[in-house]
C-alpha atoms as a PDB file:
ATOM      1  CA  UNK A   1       0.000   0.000   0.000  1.00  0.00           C
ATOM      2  CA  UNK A   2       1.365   3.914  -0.990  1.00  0.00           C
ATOM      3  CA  UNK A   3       1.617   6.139   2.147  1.00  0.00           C
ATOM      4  CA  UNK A   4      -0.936   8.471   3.195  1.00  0.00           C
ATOM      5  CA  UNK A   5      -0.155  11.795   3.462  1.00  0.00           C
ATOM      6  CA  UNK A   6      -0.495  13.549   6.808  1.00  0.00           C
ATOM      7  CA  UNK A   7      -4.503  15.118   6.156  1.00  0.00           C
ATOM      8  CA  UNK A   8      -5.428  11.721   4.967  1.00  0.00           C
ATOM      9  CA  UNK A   9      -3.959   9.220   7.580  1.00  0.00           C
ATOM     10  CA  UNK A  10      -6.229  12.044   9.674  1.00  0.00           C
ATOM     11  CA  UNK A  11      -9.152  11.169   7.833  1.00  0.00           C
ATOM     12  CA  UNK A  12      -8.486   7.284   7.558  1.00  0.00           C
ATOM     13  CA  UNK A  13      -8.216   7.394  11.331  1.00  0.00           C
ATOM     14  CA  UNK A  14     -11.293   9.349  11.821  1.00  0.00           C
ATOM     15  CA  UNK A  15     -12.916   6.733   9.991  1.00  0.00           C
ATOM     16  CA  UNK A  16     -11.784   3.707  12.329  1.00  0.00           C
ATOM     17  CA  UNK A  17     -12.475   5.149  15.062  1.00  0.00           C
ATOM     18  CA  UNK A  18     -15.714   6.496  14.284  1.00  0.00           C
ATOM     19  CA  UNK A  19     -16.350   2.656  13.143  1.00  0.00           C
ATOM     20  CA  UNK A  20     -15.034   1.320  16.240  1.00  0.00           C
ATOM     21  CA  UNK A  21     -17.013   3.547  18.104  1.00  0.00           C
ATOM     22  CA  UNK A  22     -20.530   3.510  16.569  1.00  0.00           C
ATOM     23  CA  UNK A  23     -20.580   0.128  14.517  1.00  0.00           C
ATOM     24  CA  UNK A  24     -20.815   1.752  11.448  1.00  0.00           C
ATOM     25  CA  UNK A  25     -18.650   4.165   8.912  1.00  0.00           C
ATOM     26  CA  UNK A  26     -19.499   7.876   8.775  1.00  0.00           C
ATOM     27  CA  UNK A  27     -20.649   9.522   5.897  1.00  0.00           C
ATOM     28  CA  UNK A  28     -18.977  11.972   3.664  1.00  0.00           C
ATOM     29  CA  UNK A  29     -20.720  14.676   5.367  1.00  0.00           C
ATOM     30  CA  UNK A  30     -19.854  13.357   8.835  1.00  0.00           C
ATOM     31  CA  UNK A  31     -16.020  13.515   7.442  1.00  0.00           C
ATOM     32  CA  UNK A  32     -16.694  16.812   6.307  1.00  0.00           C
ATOM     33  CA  UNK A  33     -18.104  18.727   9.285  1.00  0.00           C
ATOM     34  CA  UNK A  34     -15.762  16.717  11.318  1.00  0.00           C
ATOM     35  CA  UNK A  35     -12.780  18.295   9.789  1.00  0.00           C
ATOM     36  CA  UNK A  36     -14.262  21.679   8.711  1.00  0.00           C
ATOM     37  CA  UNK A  37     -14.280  21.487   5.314  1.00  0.00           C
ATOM     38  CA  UNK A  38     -15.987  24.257   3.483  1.00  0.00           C
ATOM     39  CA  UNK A  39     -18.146  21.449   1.540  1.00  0.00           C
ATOM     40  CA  UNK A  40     -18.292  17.382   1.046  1.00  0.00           C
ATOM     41  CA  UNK A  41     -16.664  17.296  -1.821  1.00  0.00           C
ATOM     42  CA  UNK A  42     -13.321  17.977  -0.107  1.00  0.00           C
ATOM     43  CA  UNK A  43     -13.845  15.157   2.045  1.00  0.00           C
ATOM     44  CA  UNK A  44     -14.609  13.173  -0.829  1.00  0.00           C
ATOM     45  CA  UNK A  45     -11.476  13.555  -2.699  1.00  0.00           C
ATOM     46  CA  UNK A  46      -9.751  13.104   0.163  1.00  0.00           C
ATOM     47  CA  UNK A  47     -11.643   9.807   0.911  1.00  0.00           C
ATOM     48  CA  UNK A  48     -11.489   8.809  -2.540  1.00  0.00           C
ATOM     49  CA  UNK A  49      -7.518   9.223  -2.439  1.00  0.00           C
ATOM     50  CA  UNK A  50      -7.363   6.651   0.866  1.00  0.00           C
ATOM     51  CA  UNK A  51      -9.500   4.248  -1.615  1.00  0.00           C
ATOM     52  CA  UNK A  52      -7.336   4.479  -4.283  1.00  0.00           C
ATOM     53  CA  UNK A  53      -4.474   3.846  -1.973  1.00  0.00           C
ATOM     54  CA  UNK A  54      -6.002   0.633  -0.968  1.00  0.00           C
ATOM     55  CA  UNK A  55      -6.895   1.208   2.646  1.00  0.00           C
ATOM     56  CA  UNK A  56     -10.601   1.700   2.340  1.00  0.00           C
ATOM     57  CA  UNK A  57     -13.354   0.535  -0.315  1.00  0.00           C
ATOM     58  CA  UNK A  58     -16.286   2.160  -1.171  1.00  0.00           C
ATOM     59  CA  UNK A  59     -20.020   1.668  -2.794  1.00  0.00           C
ATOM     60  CA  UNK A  60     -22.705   3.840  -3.537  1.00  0.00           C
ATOM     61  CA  UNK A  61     -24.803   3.556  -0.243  1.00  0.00           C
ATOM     62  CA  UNK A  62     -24.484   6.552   2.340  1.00  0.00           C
ATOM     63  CA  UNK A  63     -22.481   4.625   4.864  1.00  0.00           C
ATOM     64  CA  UNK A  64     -20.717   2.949   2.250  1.00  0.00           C
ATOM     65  CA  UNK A  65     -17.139   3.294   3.378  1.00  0.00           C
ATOM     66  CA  UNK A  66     -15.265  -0.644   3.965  1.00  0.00           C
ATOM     67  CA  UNK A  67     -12.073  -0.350   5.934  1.00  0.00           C
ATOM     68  CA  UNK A  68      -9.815  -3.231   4.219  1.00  0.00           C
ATOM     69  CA  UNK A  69      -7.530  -4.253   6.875  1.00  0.00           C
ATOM     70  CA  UNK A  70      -9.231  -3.557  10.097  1.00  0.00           C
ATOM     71  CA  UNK A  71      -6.530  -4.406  12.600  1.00  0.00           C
ATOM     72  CA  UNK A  72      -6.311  -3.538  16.215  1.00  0.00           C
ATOM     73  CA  UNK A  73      -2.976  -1.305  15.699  1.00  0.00           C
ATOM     74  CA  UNK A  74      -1.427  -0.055  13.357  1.00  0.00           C
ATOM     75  CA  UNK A  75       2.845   0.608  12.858  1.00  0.00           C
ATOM     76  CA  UNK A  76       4.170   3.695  14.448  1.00  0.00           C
ATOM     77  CA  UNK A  77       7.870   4.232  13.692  1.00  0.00           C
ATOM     78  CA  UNK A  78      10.279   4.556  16.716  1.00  0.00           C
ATOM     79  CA  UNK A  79      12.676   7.136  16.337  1.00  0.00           C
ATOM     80  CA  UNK A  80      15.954   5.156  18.153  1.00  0.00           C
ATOM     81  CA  UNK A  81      17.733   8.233  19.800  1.00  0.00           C
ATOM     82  CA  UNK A  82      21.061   6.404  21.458  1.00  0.00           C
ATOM     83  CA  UNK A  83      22.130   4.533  24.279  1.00  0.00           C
ATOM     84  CA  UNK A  84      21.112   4.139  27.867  1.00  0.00           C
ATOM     85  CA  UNK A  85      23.984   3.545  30.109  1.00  0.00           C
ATOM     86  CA  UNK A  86      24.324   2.806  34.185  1.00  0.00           C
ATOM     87  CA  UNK A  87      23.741   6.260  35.110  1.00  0.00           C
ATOM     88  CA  UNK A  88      20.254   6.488  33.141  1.00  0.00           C
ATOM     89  CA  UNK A  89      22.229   9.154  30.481  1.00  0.00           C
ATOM     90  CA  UNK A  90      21.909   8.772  26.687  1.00  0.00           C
ATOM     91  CA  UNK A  91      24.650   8.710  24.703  1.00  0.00           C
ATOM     92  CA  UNK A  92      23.072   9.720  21.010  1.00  0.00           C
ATOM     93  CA  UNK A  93      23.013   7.673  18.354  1.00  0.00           C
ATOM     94  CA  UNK A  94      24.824   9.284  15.189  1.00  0.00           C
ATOM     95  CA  UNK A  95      22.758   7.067  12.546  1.00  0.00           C
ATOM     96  CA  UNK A  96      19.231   7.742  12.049  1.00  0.00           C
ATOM     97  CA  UNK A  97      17.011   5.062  13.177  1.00  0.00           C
ATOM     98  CA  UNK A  98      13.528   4.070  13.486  1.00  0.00           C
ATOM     99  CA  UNK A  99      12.034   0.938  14.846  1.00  0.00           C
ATOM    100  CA  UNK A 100       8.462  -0.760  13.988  1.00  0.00           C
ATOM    101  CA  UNK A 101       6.388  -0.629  16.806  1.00  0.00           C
ATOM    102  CA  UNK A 102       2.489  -2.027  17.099  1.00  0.00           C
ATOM    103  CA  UNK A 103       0.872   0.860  17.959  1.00  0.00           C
ATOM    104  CA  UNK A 104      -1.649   3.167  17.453  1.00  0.00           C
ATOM    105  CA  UNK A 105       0.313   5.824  18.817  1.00  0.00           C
ATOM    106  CA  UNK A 106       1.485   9.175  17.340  1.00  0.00           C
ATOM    107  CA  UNK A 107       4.675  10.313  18.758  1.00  0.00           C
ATOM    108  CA  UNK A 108       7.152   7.571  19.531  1.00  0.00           C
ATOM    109  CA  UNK A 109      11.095   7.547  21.043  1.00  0.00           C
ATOM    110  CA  UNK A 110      13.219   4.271  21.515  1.00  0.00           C
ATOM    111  CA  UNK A 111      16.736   4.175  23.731  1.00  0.00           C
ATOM    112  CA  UNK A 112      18.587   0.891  23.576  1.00  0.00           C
ATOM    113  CA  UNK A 113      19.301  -0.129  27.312  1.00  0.00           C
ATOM    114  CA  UNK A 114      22.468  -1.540  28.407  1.00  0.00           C
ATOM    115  CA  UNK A 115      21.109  -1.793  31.873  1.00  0.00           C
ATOM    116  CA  UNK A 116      18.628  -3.233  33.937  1.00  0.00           C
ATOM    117  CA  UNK A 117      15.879  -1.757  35.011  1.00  0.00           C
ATOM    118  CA  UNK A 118      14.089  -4.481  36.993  1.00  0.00           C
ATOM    119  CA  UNK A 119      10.658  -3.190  38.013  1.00  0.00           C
ATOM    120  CA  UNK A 120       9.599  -2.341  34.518  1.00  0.00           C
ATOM    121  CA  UNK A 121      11.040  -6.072  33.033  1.00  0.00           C
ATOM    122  CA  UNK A 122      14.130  -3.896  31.143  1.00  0.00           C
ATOM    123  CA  UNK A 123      16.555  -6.285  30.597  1.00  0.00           C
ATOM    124  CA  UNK A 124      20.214  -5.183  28.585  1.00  0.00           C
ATOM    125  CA  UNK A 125      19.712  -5.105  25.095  1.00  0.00           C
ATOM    126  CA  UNK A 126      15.461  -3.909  24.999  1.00  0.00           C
ATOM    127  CA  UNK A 127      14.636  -0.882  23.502  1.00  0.00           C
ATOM    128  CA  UNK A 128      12.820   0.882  25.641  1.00  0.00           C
ATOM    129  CA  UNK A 129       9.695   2.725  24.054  1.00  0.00           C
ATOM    130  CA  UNK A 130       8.685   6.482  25.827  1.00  0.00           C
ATOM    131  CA  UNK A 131       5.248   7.862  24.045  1.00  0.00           C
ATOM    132  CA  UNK A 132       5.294  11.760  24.543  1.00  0.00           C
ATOM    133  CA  UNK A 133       2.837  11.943  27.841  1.00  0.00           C
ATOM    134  CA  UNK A 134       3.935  12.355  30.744  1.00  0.00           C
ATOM    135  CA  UNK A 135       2.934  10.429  33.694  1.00  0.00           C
ATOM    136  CA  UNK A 136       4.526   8.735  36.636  1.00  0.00           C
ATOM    137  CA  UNK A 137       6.869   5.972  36.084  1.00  0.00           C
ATOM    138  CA  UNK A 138      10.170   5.739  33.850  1.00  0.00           C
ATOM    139  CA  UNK A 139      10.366   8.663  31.974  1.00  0.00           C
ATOM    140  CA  UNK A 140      12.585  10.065  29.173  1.00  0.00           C
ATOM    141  CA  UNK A 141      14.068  13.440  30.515  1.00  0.00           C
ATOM    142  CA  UNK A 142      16.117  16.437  28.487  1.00  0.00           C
ATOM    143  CA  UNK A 143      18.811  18.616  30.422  1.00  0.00           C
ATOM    144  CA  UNK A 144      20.181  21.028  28.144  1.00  0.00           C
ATOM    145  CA  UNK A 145      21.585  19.067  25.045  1.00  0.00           C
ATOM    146  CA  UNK A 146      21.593  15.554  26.829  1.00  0.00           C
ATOM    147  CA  UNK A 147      18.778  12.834  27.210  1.00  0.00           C
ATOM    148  CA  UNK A 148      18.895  11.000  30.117  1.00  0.00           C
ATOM    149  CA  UNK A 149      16.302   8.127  31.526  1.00  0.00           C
ATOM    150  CA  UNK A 150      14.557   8.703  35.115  1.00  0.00           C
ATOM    151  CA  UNK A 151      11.998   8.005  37.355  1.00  0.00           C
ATOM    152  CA  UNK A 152       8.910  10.505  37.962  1.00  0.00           C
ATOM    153  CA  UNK A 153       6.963  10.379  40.682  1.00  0.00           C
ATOM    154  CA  UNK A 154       4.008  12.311  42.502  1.00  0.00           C
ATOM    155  CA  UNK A 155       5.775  15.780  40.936  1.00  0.00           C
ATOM    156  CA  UNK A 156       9.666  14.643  41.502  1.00  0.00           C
ATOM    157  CA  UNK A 157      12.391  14.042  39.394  1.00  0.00           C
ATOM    158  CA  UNK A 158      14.872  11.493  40.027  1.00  0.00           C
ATOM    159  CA  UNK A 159      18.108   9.658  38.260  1.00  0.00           C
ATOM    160  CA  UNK A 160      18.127   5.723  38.194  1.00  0.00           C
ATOM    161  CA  UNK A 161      20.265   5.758  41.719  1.00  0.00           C
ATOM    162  CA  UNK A 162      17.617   7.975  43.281  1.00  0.00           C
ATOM    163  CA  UNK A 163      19.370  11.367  43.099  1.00  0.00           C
ATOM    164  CA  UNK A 164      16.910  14.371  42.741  1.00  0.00           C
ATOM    165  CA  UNK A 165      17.680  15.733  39.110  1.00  0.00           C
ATOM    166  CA  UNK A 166      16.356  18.560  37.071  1.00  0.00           C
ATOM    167  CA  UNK A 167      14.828  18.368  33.106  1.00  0.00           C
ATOM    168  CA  UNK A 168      12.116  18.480  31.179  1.00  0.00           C
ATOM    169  CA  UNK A 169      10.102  15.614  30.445  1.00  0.00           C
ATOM    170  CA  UNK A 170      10.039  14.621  26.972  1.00  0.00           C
ATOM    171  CA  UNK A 171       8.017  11.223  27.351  1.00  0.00           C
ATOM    172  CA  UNK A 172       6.879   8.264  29.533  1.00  0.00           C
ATOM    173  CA  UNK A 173       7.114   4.463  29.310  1.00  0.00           C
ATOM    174  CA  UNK A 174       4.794   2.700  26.574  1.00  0.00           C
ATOM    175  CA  UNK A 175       6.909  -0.522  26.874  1.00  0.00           C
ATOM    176  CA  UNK A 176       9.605  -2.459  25.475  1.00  0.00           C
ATOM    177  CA  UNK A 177      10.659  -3.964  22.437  1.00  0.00           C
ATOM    178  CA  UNK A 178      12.711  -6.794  22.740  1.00  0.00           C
ATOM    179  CA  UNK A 179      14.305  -8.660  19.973  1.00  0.00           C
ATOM    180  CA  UNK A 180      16.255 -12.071  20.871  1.00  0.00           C
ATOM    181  CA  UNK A 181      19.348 -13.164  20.091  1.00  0.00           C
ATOM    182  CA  UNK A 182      19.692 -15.024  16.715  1.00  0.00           C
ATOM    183  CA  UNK A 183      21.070 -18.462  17.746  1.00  0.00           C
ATOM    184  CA  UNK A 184      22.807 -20.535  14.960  1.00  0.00           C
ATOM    185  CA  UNK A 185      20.513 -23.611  13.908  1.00  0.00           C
ATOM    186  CA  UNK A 186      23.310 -25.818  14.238  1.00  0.00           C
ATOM    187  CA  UNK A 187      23.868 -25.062  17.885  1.00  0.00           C
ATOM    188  CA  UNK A 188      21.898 -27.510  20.670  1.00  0.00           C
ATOM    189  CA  UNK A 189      21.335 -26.526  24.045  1.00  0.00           C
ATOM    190  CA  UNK A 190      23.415 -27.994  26.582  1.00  0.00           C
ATOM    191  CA  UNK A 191      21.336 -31.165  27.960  1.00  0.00           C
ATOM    192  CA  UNK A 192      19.362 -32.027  25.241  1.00  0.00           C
END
């Protein structure tokens, strides 16, 4: 399938979650007033772009708009930003990135963890996904030029060792990613 541009992936969401919600598509109008346009027919050609793209089909009844591959998420693209060490800082990646994630996200940031983190299941190696809320929990922080990953809770800042720190926050946890090692077929575990 060709990509949507940014107005129609608007629409094309619009429509799933108006379907999701209701049980049934909206109509050109709904599309329309929903997004302001001055008349339907701007809808339309925008709605008759996401068909010709191949994410939706339509037919002539009012309601007539099919989504074609109704799934339960769709693939937001991680931007990988670096490196988390022991002390929580980032050290930045100098190749751009960007990981697949399941998700029906907007806004998404990966850091590659070298560490531990053991009450939110981080083991070395996972990516660890921040979404751009903020909320208690592991968060992604910003001091000055540098990224670092902390803990925020009840209104406080604080570094992976429990140190008060200063930043903004930039994003909380959404999860993990975590791809396993590639073992060679050849190879047989020891007892077996």
């Amino acid at each position: 399938m060709k990509e949507l541009t940014q107005r129609q992936r608007e629409i094309y969401d619009f429509i799933k979650e108006f379907l999701n919600r209701n049980g049934y598509p909206p109509t050109i109008r709904e599309i329309s007033d929903h997004f302001g346009f001055s008349s339907p027919s701007g809808a339309l050609a925008h709605v008759e772009a996401i068909e010709k793209k191949g994410y939706i089909k339509r037919d002539k009844a009012s309601r007539g708009i099919k989504v074609l591959s109704q799934s339960p998420f769709d693939i937001t693209f991680a931007e990988l930003i670096g490196w988390a060490g022991k002390s929580g800082k980032i050290i930045k990646s100098n190749k751009k990135v960007h990981l697949p994630i399941p998700s029906n996200e907007k806004s998404l940031i990966a850091v590659k963890s070298a560490i531990e983190i053991v009450q939110y299941k981080v083991i070395s190696g996972d990516y660890i996904i921040f979404n751009d809320e903020i909320q208690d929990g592991l968060v992604l922080l910003k001091k000055g030029d540098d990224y670092f990953i902390g803990i925020y809770n009840s209104g406080e800042l604080k570094d992976l060792n429990g140190n008060k720190i200063d930043g903004e926050i930039k994003g909380s946890f959404y999860g993990i990613l975590r791809i396993p090692e590639r073992r060679d077929f050849n190879e047989r575990d020891e007892g077996s």
